[in-house]
Protein backbone atom coordinates (compact mmCIF):
# COMPACT_ATOMS: atom_id res chain seq x y z
CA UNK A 1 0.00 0.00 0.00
CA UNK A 2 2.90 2.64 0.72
CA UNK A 3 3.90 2.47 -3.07
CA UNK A 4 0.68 2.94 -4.77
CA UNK A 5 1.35 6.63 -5.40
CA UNK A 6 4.57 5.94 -6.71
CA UNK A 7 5.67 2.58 -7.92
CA UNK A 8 9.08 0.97 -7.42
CA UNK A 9 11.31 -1.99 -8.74
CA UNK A 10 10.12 -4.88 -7.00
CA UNK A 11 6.46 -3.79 -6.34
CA UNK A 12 5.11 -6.41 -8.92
CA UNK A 13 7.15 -9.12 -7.24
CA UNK A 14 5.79 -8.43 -3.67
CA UNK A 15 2.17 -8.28 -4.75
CA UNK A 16 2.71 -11.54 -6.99
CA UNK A 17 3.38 -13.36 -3.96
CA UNK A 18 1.03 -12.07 -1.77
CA UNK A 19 -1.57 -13.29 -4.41
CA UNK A 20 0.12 -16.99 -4.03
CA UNK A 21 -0.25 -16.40 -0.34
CA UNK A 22 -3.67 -15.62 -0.41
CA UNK A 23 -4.42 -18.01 -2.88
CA UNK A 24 -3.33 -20.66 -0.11
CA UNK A 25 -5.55 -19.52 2.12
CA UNK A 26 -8.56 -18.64 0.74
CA UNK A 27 -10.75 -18.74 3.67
CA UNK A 28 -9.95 -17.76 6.98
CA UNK A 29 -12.06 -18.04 10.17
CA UNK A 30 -11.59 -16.87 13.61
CA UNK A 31 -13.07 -19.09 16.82
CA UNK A 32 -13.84 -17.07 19.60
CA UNK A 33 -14.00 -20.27 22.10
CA UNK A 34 -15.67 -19.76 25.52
CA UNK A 35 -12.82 -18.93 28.38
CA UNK A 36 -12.93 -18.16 32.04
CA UNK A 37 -13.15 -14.00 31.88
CA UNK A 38 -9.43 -13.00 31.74
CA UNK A 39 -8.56 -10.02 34.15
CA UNK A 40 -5.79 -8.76 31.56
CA UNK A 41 -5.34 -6.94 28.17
CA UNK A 42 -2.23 -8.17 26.80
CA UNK A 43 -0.75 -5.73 24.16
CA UNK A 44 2.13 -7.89 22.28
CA UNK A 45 4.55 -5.61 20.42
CA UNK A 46 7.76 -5.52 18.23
CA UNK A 47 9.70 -3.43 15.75
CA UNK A 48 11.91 -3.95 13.36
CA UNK A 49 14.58 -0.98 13.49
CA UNK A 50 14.99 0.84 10.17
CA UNK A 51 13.33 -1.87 7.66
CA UNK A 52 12.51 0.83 5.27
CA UNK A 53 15.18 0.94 2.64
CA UNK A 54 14.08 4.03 1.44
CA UNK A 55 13.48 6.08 5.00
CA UNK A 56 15.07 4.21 7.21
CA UNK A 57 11.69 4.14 9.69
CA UNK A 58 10.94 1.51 11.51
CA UNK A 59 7.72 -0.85 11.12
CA UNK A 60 5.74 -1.17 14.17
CA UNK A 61 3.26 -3.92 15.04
CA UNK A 62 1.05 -4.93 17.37
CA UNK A 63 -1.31 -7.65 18.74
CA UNK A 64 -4.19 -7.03 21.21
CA UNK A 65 -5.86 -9.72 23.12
CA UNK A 66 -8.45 -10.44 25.52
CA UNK A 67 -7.36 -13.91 26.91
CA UNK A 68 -7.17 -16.05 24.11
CA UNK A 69 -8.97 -14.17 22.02
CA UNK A 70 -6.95 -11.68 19.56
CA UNK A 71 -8.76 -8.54 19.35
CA UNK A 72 -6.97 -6.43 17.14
CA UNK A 73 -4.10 -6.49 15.44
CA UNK A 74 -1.55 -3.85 13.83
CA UNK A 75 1.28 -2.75 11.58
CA UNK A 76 2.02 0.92 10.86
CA UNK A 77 4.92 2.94 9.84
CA UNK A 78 6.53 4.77 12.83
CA UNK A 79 6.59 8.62 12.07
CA UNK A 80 9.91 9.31 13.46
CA UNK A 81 13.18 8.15 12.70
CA UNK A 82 15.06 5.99 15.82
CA UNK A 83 18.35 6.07 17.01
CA UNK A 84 18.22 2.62 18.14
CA UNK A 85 16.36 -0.59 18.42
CA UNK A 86 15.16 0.12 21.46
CA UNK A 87 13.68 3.20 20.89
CA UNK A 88 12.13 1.99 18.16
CA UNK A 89 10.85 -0.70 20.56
CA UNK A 90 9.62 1.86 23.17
CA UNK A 91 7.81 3.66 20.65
CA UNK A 92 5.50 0.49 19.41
CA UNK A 93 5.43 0.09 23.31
CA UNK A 94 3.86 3.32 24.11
CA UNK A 95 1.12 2.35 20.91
CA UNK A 96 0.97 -0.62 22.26
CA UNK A 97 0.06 0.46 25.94
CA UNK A 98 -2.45 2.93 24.79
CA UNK A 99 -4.66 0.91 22.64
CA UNK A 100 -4.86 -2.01 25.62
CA UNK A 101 -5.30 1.46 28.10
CA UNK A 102 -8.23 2.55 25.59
CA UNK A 103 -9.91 -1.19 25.42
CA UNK A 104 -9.84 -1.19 29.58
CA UNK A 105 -11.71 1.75 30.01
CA UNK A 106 -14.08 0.60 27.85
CA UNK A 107 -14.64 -2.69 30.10
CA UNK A 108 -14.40 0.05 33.14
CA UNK A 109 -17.78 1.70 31.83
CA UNK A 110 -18.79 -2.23 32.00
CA UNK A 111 -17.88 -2.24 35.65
CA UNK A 112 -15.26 -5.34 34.82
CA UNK A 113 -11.64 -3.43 35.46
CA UNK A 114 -8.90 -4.78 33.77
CA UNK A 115 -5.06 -4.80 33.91
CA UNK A 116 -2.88 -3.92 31.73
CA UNK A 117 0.18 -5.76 30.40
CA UNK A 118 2.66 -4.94 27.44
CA UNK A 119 4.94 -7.93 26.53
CA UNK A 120 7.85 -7.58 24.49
CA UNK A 121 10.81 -8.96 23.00
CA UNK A 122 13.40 -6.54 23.87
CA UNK A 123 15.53 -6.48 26.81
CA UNK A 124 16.51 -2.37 26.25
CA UNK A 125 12.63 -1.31 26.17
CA UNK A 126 11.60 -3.50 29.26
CA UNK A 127 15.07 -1.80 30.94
CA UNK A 128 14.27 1.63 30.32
CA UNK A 129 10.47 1.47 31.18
CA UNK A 130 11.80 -0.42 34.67
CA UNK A 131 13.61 2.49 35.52
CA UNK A 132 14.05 6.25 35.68
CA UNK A 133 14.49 8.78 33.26
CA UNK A 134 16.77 8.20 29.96
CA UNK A 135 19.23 6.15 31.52
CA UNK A 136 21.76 5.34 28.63
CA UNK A 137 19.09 6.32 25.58
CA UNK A 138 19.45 10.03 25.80
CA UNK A 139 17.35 10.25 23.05
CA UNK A 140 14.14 8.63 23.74
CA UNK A 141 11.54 10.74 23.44
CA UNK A 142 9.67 12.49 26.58
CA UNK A 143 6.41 11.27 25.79
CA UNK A 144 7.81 7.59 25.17
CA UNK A 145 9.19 7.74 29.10
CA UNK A 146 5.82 7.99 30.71
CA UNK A 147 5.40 4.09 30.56
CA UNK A 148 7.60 4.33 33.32
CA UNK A 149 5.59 5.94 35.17
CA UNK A 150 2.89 3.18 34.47
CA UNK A 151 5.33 1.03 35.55
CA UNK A 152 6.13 2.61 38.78
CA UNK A 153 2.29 3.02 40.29
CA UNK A 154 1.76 -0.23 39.05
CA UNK A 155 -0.46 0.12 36.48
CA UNK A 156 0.98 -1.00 33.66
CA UNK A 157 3.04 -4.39 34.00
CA UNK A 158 5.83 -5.23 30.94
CA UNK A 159 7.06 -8.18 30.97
CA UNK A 160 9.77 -9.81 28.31
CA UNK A 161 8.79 -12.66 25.59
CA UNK A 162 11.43 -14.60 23.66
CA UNK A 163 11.71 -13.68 19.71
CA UNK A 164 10.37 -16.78 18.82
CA UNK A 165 6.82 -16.56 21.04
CA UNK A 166 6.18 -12.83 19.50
CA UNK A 167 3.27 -13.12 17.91
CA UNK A 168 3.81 -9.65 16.82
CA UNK A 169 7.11 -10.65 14.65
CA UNK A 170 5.14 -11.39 11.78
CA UNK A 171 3.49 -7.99 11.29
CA UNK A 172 6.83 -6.45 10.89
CA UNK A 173 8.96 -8.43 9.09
CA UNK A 174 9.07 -11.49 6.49
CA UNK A 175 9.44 -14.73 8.72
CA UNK A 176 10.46 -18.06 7.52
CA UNK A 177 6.87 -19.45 6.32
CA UNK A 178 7.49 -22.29 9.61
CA UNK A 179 7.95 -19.59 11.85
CA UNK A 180 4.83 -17.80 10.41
CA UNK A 181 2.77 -20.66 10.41
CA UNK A 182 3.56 -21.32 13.88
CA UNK A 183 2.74 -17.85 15.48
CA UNK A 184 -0.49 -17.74 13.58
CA UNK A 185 -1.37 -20.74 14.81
CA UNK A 186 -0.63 -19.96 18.48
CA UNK A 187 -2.70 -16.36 17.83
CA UNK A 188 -5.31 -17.98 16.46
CA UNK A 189 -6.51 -21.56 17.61
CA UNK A 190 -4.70 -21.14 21.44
């Protein structure tokens, strides 16, 4: 979708195969099984540090669920340009926070609170949200920094996945079609 405006070498190539992909698959459907009510929206996030040849932005993506149920899903071009992977992590951190945030209050005007928990794959993101101020990152951003805040009250709980248990991998980057297959079936039929 980014090159529609303006095409580039390789376009045709990218869209052939996601035809053959979604040839594959032509029907997908999503089970929402009965589960015990979960007390926690999970936000699963990861970036992939200046992917874009052309900008050198990172990708962000994201995956929102309510137990075992996946309840949204993302992948969006960050705006700024990072200095590091971890930035780039604690910016699809922040997104990630805020849209879990958004989906508790609206169980709140329910009257069925829930916490809130961000789980990612890098160690620098969960370091600098676990403590105060920059730290070594001079240049995260201000408004990035007030997941430690979250952190501190105890609001907001981050915890660290390994690489291969992100679900969120495949929304910003190609994975090996085994590794695909296997995160989309743990997002989808756990």
């Amino acid at each position: 979708c980014r090159n529609m405006a303006k095409r580039h070498a390789g376009d045709s190539q990218r869209v052939t195969a996601i035809v053959r992909y979604l040839q594959g698959r032509p029907r997908l459907t999503l089970w929402f099984r009965h589960q015990e009510r979960p007390s926690t929206i999970v936000a699963i996030t990861d970036s992939d540090w200046g992917g874009q040849d052309e900008t050198a932005r990172s990708t962000s993506g994201g995956v929102l669920m309510h137990g075992s149920h996946v309840v949204k899903t993302w992948s969006s071009t960050q705006k700024h340009i990072t200095l590091s992977s971890g930035e780039a992590e604690l910016m699809v951190m922040a997104k990630g926070a805020t849209e879990a945030i958004g989906l508790t209050q609206l169980f709140e005007g329910w009257g069925r609170p829930r916490a809130v928990e961000v789980r990612t794959d890098s160690s620098a993101a969960v370091g600098t949200v676990h403590r105060r101020g920059n730290g070594k990152p001079r240049h995260a951003q201000i408004n990035d920094l007030w997941l430690q805040e979250r952190v501190k009250e105890g609001s907001l709980i981050v915890t660290k996945v390994s690489g291969a248990e992100n679900l969120a991998d495949i929304l910003t980057k190609d994975a090996a079609k085994g590794i695909r297959e296997g995160l989309l079936q743990r997002a989808l039929f756990s």
